[in-house]
Each structure stands twice: as structure tokens, then as C-alpha cells.
PDB file of N, CA and C in Angstrom:
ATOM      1  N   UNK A   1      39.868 141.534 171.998  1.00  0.00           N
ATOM      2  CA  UNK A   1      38.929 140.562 171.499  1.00  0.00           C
ATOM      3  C   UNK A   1      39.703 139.384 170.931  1.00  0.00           C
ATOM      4  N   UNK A   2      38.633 138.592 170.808  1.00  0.00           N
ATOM      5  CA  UNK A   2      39.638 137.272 170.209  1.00  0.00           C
ATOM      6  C   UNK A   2      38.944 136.421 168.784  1.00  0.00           C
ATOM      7  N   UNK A   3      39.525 136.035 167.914  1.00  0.00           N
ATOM      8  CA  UNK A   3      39.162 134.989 166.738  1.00  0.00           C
ATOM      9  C   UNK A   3      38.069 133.982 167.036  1.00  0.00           C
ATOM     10  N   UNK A   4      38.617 133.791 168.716  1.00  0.00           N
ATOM     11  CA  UNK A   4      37.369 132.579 168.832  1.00  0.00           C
ATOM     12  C   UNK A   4      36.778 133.246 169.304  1.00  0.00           C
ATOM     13  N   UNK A   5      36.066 134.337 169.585  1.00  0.00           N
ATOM     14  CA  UNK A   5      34.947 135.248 169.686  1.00  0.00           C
ATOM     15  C   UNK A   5      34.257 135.215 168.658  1.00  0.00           C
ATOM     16  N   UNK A   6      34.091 134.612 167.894  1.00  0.00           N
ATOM     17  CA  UNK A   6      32.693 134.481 166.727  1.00  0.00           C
ATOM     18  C   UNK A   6      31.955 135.597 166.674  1.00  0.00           C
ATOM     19  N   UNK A   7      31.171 135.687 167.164  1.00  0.00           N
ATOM     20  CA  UNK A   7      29.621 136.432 167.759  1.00  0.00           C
ATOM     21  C   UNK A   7      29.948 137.948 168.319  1.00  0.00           C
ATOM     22  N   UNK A   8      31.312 138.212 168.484  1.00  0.00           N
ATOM     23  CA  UNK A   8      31.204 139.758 168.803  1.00  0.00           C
ATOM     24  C   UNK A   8      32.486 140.466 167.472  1.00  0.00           C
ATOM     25  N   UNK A   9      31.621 141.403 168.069  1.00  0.00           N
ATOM     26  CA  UNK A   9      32.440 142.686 166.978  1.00  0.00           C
ATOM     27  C   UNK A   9      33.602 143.165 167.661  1.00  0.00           C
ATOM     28  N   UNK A  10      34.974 143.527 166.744  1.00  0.00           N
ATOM     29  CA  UNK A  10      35.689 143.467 167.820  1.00  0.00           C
ATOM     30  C   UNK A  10      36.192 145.021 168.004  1.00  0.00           C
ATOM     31  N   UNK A  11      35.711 146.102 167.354  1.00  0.00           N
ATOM     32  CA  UNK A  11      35.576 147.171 167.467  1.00  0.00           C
ATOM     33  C   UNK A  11      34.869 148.038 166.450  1.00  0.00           C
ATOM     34  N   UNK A  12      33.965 149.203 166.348  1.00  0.00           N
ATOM     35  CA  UNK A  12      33.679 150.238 165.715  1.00  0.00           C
ATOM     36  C   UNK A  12      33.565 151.511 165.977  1.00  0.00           C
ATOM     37  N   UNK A  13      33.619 151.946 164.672  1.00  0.00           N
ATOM     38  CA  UNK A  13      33.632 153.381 164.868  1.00  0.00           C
ATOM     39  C   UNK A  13      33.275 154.121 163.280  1.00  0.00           C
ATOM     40  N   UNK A  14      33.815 155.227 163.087  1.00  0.00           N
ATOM     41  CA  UNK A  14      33.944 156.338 162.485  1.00  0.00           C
ATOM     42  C   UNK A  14      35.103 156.406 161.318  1.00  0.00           C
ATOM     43  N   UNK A  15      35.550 156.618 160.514  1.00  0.00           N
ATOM     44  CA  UNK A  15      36.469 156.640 160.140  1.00  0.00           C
ATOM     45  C   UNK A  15      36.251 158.089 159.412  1.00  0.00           C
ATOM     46  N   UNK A  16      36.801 158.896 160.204  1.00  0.00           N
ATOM     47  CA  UNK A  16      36.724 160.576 159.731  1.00  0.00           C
ATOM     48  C   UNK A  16      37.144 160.930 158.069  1.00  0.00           C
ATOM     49  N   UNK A  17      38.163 160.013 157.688  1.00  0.00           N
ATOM     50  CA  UNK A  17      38.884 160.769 156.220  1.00  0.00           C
ATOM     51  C   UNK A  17      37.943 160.070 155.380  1.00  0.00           C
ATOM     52  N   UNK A  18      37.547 158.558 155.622  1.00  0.00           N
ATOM     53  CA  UNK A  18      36.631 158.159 154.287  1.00  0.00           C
ATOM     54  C   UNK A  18      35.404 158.230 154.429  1.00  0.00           C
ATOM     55  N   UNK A  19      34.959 158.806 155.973  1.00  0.00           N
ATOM     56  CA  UNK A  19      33.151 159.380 156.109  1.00  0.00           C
ATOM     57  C   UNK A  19      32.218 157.812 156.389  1.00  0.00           C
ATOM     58  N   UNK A  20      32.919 156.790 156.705  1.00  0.00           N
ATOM     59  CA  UNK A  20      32.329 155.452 156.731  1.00  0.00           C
ATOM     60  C   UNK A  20      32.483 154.700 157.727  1.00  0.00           C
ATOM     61  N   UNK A  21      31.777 154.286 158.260  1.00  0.00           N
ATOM     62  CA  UNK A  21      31.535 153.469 159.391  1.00  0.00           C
ATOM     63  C   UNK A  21      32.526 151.699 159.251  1.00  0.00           C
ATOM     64  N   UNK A  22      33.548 152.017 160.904  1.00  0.00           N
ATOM     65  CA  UNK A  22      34.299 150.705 160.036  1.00  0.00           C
ATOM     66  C   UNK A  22      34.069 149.907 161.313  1.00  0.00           C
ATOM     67  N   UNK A  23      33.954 148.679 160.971  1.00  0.00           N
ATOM     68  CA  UNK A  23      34.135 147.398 162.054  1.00  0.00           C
ATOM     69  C   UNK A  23      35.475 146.887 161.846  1.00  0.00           C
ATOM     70  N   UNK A  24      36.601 146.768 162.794  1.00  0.00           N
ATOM     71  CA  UNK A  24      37.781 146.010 162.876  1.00  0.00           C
ATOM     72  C   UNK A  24      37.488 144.708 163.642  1.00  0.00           C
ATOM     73  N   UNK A  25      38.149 144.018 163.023  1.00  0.00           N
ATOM     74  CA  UNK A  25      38.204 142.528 162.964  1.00  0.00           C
ATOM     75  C   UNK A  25      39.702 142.679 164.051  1.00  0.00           C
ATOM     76  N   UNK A  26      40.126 142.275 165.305  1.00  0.00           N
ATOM     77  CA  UNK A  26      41.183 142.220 165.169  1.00  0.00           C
ATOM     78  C   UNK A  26      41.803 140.565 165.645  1.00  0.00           C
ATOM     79  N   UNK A  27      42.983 140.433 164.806  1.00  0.00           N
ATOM     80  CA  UNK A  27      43.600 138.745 164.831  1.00  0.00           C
ATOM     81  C   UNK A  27      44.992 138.983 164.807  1.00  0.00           C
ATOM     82  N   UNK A  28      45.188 138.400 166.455  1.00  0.00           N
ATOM     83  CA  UNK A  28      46.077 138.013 167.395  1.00  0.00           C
ATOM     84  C   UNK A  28      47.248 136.466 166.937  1.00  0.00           C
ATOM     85  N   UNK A  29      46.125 135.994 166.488  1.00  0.00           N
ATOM     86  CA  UNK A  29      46.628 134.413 166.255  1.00  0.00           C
ATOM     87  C   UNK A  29      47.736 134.507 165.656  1.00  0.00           C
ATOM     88  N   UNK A  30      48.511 132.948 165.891  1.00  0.00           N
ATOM     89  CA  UNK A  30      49.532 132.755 165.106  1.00  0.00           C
ATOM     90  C   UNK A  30      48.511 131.610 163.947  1.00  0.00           C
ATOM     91  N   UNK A  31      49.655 131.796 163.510  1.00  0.00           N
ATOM     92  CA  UNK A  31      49.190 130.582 162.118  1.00  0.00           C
ATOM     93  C   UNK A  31      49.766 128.882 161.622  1.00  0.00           C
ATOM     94  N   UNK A  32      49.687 128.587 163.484  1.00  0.00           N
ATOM     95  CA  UNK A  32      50.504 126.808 163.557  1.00  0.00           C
ATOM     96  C   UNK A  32      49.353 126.101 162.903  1.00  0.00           C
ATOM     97  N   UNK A  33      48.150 126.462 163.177  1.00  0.00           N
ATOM     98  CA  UNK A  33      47.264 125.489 162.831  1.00  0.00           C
ATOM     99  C   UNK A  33      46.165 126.356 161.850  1.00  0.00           C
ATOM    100  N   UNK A  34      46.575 126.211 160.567  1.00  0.00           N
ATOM    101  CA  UNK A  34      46.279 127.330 159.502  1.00  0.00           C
ATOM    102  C   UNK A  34      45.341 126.988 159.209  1.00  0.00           C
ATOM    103  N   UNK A  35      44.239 125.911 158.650  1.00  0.00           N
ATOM    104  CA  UNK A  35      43.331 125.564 158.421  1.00  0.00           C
ATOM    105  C   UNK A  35      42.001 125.868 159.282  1.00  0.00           C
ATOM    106  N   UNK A  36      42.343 125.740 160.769  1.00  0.00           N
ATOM    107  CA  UNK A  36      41.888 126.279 162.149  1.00  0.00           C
ATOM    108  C   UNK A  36      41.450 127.245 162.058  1.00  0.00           C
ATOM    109  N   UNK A  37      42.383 128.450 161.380  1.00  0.00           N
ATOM    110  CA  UNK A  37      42.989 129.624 162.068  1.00  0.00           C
ATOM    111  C   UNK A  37      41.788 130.184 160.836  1.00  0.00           C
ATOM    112  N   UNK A  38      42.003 129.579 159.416  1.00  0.00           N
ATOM    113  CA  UNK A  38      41.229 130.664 158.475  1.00  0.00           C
ATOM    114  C   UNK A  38      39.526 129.996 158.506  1.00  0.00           C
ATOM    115  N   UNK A  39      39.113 129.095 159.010  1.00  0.00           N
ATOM    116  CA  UNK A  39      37.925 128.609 159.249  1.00  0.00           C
ATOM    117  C   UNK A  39      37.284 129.337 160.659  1.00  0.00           C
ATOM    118  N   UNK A  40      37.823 130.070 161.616  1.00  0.00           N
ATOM    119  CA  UNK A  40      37.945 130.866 162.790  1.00  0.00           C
ATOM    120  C   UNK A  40      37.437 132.300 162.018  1.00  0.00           C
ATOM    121  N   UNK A  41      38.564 132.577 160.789  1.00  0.00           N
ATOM    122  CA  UNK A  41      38.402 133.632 160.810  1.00  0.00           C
ATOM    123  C   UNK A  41      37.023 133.781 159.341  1.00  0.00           C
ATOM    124  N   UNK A  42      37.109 132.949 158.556  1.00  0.00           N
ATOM    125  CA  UNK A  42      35.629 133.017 157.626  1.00  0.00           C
ATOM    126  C   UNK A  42      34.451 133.291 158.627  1.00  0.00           C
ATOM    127  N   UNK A  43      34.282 132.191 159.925  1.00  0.00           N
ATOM    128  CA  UNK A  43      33.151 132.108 160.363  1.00  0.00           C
ATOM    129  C   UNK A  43      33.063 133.642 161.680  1.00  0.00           C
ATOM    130  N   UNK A  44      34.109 134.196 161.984  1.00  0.00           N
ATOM    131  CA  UNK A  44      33.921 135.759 162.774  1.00  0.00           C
ATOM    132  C   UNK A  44      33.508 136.724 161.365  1.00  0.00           C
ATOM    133  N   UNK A  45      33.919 136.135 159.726  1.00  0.00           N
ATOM    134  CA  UNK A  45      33.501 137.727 159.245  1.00  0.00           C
ATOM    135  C   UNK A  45      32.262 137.112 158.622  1.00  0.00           C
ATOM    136  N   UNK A  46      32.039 136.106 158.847  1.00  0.00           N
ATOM    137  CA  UNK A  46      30.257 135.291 158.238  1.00  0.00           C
ATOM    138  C   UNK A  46      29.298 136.255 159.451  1.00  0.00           C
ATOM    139  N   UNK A  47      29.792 136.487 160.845  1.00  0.00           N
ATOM    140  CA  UNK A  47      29.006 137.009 161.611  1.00  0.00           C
ATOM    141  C   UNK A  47      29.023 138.709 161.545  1.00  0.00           C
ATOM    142  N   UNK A  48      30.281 139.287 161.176  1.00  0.00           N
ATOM    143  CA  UNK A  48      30.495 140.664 160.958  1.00  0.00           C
ATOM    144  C   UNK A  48      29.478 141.435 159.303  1.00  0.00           C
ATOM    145  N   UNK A  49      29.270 140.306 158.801  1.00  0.00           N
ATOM    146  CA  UNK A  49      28.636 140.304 157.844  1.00  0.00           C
ATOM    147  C   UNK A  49      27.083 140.778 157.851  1.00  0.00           C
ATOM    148  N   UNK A  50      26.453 139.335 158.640  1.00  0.00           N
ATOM    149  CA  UNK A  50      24.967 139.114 159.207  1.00  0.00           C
ATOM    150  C   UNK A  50      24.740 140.311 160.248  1.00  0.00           C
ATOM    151  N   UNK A  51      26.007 141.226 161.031  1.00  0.00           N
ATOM    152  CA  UNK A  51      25.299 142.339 161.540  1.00  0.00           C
ATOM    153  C   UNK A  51      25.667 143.567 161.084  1.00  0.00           C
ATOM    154  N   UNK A  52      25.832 143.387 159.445  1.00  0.00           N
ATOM    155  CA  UNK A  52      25.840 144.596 159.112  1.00  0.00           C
ATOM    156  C   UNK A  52      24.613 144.331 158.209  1.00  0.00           C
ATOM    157  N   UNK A  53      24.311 143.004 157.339  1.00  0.00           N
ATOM    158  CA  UNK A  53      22.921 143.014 156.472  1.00  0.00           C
ATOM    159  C   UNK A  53      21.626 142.575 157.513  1.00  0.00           C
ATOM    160  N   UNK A  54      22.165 142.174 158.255  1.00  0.00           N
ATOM    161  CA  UNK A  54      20.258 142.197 159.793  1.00  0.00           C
ATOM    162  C   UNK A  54      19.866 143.840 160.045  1.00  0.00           C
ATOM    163  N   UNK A  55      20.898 145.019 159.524  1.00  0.00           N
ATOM    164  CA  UNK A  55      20.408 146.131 160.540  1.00  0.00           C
ATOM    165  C   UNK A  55      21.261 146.330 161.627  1.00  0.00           C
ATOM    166  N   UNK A  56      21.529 145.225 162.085  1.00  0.00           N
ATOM    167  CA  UNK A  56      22.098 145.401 163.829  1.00  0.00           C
ATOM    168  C   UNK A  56      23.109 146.526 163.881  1.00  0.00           C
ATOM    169  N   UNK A  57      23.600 146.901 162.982  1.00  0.00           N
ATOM    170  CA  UNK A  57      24.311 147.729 163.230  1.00  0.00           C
ATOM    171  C   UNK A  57      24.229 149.210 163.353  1.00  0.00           C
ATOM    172  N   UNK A  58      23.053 149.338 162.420  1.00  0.00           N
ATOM    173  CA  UNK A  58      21.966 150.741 162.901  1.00  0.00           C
ATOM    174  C   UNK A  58      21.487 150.775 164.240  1.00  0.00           C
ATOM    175  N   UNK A  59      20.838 149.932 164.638  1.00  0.00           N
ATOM    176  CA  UNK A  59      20.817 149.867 166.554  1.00  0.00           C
ATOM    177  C   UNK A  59      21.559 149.852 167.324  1.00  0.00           C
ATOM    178  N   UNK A  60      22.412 148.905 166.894  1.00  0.00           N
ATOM    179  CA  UNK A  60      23.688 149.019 167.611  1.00  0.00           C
ATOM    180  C   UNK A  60      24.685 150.099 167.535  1.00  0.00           C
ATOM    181  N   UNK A  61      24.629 150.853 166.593  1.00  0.00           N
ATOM    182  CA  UNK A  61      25.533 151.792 166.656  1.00  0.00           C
ATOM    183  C   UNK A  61      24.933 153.029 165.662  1.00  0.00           C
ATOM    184  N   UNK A  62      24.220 153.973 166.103  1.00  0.00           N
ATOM    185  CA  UNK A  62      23.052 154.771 165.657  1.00  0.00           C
ATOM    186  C   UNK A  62      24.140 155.762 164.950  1.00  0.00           C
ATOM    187  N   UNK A  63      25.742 155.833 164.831  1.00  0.00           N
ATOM    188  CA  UNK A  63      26.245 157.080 164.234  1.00  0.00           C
ATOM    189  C   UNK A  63      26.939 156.380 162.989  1.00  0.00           C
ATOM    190  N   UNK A  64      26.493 154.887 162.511  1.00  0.00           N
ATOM    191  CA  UNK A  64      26.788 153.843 161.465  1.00  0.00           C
ATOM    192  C   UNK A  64      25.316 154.549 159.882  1.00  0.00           C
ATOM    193  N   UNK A  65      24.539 154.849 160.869  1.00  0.00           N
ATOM    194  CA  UNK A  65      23.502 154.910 159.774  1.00  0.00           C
ATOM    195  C   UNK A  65      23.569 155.613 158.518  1.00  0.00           C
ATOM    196  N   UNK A  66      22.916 155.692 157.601  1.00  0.00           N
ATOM    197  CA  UNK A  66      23.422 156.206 156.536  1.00  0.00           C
ATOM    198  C   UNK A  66      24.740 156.274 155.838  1.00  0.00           C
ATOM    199  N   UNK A  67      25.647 155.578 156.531  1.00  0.00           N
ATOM    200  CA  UNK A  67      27.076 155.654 155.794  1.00  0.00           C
ATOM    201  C   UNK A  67      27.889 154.438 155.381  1.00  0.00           C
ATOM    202  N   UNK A  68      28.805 154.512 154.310  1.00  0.00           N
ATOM    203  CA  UNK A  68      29.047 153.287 153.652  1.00  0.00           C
ATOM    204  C   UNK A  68      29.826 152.457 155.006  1.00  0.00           C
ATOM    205  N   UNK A  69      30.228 151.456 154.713  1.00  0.00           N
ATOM    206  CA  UNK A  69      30.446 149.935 155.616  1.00  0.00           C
ATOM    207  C   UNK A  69      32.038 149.507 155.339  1.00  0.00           C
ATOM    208  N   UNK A  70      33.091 149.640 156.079  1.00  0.00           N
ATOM    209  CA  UNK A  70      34.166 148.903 155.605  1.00  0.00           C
ATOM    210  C   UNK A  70      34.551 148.224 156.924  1.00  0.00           C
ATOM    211  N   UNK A  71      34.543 146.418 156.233  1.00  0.00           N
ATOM    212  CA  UNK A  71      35.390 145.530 157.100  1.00  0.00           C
ATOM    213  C   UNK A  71      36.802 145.939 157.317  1.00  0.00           C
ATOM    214  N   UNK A  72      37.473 145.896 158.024  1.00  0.00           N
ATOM    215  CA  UNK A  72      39.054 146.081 158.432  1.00  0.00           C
ATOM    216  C   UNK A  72      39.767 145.319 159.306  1.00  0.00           C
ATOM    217  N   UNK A  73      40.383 144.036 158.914  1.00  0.00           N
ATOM    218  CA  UNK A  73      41.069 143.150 159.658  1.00  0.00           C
ATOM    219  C   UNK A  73      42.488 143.690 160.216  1.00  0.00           C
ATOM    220  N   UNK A  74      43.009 143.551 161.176  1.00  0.00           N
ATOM    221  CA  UNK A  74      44.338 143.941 161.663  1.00  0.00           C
ATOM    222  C   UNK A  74      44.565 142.554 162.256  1.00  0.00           C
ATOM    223  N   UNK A  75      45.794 141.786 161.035  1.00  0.00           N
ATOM    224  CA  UNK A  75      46.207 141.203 161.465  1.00  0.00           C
ATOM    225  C   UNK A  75      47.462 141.419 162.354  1.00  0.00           C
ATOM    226  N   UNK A  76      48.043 140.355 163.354  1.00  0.00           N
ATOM    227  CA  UNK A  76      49.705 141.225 164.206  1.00  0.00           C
ATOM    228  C   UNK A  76      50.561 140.231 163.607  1.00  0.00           C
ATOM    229  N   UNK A  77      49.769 139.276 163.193  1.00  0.00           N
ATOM    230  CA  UNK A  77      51.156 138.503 162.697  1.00  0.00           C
ATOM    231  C   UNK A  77      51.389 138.490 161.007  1.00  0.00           C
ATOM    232  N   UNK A  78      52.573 137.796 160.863  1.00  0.00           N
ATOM    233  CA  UNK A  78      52.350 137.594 159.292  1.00  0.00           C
ATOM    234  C   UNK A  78      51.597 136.521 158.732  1.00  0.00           C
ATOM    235  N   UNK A  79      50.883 136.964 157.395  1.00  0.00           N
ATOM    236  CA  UNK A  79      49.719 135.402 157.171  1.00  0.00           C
ATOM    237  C   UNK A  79      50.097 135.290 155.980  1.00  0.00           C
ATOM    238  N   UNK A  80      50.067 133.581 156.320  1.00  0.00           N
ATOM    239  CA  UNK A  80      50.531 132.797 154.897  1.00  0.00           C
ATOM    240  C   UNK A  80      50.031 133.333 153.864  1.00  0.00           C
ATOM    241  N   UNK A  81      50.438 132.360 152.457  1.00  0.00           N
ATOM    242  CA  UNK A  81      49.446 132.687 151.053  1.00  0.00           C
ATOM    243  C   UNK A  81      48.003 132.263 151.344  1.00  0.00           C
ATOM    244  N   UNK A  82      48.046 131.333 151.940  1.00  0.00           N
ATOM    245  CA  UNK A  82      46.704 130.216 151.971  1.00  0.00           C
ATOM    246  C   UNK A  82      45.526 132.186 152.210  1.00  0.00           C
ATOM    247  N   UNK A  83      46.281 132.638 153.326  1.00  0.00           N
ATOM    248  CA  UNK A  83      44.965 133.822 153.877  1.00  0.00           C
ATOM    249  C   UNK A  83      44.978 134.760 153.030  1.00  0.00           C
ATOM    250  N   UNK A  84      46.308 135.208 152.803  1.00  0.00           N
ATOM    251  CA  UNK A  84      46.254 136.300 151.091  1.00  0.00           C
ATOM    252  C   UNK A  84      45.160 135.654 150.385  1.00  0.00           C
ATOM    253  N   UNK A  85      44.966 134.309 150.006  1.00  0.00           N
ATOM    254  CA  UNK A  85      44.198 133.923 148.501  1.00  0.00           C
ATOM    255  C   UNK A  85      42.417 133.848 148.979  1.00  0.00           C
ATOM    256  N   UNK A  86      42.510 133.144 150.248  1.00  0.00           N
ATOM    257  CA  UNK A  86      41.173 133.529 150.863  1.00  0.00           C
ATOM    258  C   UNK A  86      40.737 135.132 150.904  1.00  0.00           C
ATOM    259  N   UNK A  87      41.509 135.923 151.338  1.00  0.00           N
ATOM    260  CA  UNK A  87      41.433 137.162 151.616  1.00  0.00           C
ATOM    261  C   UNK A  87      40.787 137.741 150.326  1.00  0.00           C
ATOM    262  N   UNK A  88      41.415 137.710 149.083  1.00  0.00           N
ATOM    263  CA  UNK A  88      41.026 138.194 147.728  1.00  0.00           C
ATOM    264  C   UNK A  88      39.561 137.719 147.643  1.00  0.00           C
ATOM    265  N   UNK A  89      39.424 136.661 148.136  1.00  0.00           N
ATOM    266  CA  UNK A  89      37.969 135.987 147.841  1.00  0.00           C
ATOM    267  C   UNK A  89      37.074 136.885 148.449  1.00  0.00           C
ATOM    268  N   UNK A  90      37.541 137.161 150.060  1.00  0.00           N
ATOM    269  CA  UNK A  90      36.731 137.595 151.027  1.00  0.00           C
ATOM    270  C   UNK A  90      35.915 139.393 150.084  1.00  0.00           C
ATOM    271  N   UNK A  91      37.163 139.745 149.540  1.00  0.00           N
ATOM    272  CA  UNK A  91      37.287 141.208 149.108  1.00  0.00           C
ATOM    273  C   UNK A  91      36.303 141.171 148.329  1.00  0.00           C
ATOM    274  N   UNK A  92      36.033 140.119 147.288  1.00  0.00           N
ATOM    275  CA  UNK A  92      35.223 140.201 146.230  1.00  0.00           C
ATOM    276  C   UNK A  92      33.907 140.124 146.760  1.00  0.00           C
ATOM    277  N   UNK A  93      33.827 138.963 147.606  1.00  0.00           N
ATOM    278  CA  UNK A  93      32.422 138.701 148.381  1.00  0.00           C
ATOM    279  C   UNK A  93      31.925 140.051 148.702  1.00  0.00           C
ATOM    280  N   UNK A  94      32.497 140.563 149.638  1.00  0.00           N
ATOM    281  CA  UNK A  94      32.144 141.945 150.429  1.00  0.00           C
ATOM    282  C   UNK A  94      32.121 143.164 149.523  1.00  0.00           C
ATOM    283  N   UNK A  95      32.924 143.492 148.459  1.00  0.00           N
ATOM    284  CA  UNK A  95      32.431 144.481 147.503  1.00  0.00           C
ATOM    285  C   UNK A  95      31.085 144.070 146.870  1.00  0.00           C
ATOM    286  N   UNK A  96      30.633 142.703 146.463  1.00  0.00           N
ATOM    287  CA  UNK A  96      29.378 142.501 146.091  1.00  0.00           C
ATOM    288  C   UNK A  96      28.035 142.676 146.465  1.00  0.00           C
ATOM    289  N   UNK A  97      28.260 142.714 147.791  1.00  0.00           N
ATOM    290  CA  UNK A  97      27.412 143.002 148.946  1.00  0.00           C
ATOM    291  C   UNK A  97      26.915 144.519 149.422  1.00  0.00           C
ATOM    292  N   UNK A  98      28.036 145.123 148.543  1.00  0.00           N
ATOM    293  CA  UNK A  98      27.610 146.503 148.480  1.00  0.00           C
ATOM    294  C   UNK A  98      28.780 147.075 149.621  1.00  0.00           C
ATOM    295  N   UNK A  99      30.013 146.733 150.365  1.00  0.00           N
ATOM    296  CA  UNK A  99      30.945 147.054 151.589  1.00  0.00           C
ATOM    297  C   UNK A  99      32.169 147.161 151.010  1.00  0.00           C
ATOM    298  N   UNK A 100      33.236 147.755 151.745  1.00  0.00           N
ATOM    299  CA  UNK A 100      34.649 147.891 151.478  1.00  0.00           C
ATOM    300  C   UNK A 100      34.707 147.111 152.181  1.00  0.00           C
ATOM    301  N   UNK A 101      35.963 146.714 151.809  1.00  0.00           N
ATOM    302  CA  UNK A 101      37.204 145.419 152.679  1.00  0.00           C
ATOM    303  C   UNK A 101      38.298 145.992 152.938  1.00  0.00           C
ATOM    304  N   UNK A 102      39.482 145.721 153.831  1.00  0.00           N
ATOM    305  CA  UNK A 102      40.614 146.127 153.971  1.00  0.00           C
ATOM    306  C   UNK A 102      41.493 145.529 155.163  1.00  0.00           C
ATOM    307  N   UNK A 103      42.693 145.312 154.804  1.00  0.00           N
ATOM    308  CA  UNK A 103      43.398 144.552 155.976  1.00  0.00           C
ATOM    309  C   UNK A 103      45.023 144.880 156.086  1.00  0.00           C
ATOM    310  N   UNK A 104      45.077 144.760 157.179  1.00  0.00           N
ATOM    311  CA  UNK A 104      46.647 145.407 157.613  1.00  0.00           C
ATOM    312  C   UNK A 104      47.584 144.516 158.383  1.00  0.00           C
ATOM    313  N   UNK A 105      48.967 143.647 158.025  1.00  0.00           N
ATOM    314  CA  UNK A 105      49.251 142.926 158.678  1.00  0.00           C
ATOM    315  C   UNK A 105      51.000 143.630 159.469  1.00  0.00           C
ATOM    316  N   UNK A 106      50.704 143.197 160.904  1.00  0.00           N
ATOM    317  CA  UNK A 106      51.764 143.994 161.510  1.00  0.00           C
ATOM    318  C   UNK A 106      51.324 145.024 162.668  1.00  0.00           C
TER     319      UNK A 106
END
């Protein structure tokens, strides 16, 4: 999948040890054009967001139901501070919302 994929999910599943349904985000990008790159990536988890509070994700994925929600970005490259400091933001947003956050770079 790709960053400029907006509109799709870029994988889910199960996550057996924490019992919770996870959507991975995954980001390929490099980070030449950083401003680009984290406005790409706000507006893919603005949409990972809207289909986990629309429901869609109970239809879309009927073994999501009843169980808690964690975003999970896998980044491959290394990301500046600029995405660390967004990132903290992102974390807070999404624990408020009632979801885990989590991200892995490498």
C-alpha cells in the first residue's frame, strides 16, 4: 500500500497477545519533502480514523467487533523530530477517542 493511498486501509487483523483488532498504517516514504510527507500521512490516519468511528470497520471486518482498536504505523525509514512531535499529538488524539496508537520505525 502506499501514503498516497488516502482512502484505503493498509492492512488488518487480529492481534492475538493484546485481544484487539489492529489497522497498520504502512509508510514506505522517504522524508525529502517532510511537510508533504506528514500532511500525506495526518490525512491517511484522518481516514483510518473515520473508518473506525463510521462503523465501517464492523462490516468491513466482522472479527473487529467488540474489541478494542489500535492504530499501528510501520514506518521503514527513519523520521525526523518534526514526525516524533506530530506523532505524540497523533497518540493523544487517538487515546481520546477511546483507541491505542503505536508505531515502529525500521
Amino acid at each position: 500500500m502506499s501514503l498516497y493511498d488516502t482512502n484505503t486501509i493498509d492492512a488488518i487483523g487480529i492481534d492475538k497477545e493484546k485481544g484487539c483488532a489492529t489497522l497498520a498504517l504502512i509508510d514506505s516514504e522517504d522524508w525529502v519533502k517532510e511537510e508533504q510527507h506528514l500532511l500525506l500521512l495526518q490525512e491517511k490516519l484522518n481516514s483510518y480514523m473515520s473508518f473506525i468511528e463510521s462503523g465501517e470497520i464492523n462490516t468491513s471486518y466482522r472479527e473487529a467487533e467488540g474489541k478494542d482498536i489500535e492504530i499501528v504505523i510501520h514506518f521503514k525509514n527513519d523520521i525526523p523530530q518534526s514526525c516524533i512531535d506530530f506523532l505524540v499529538s497523533v497518540k493523544e488524539i487517538i487515546k481520546d477517542a477511546g483507541f491505542m496508537f503505536s508505531y515502529y520505525v525500521g
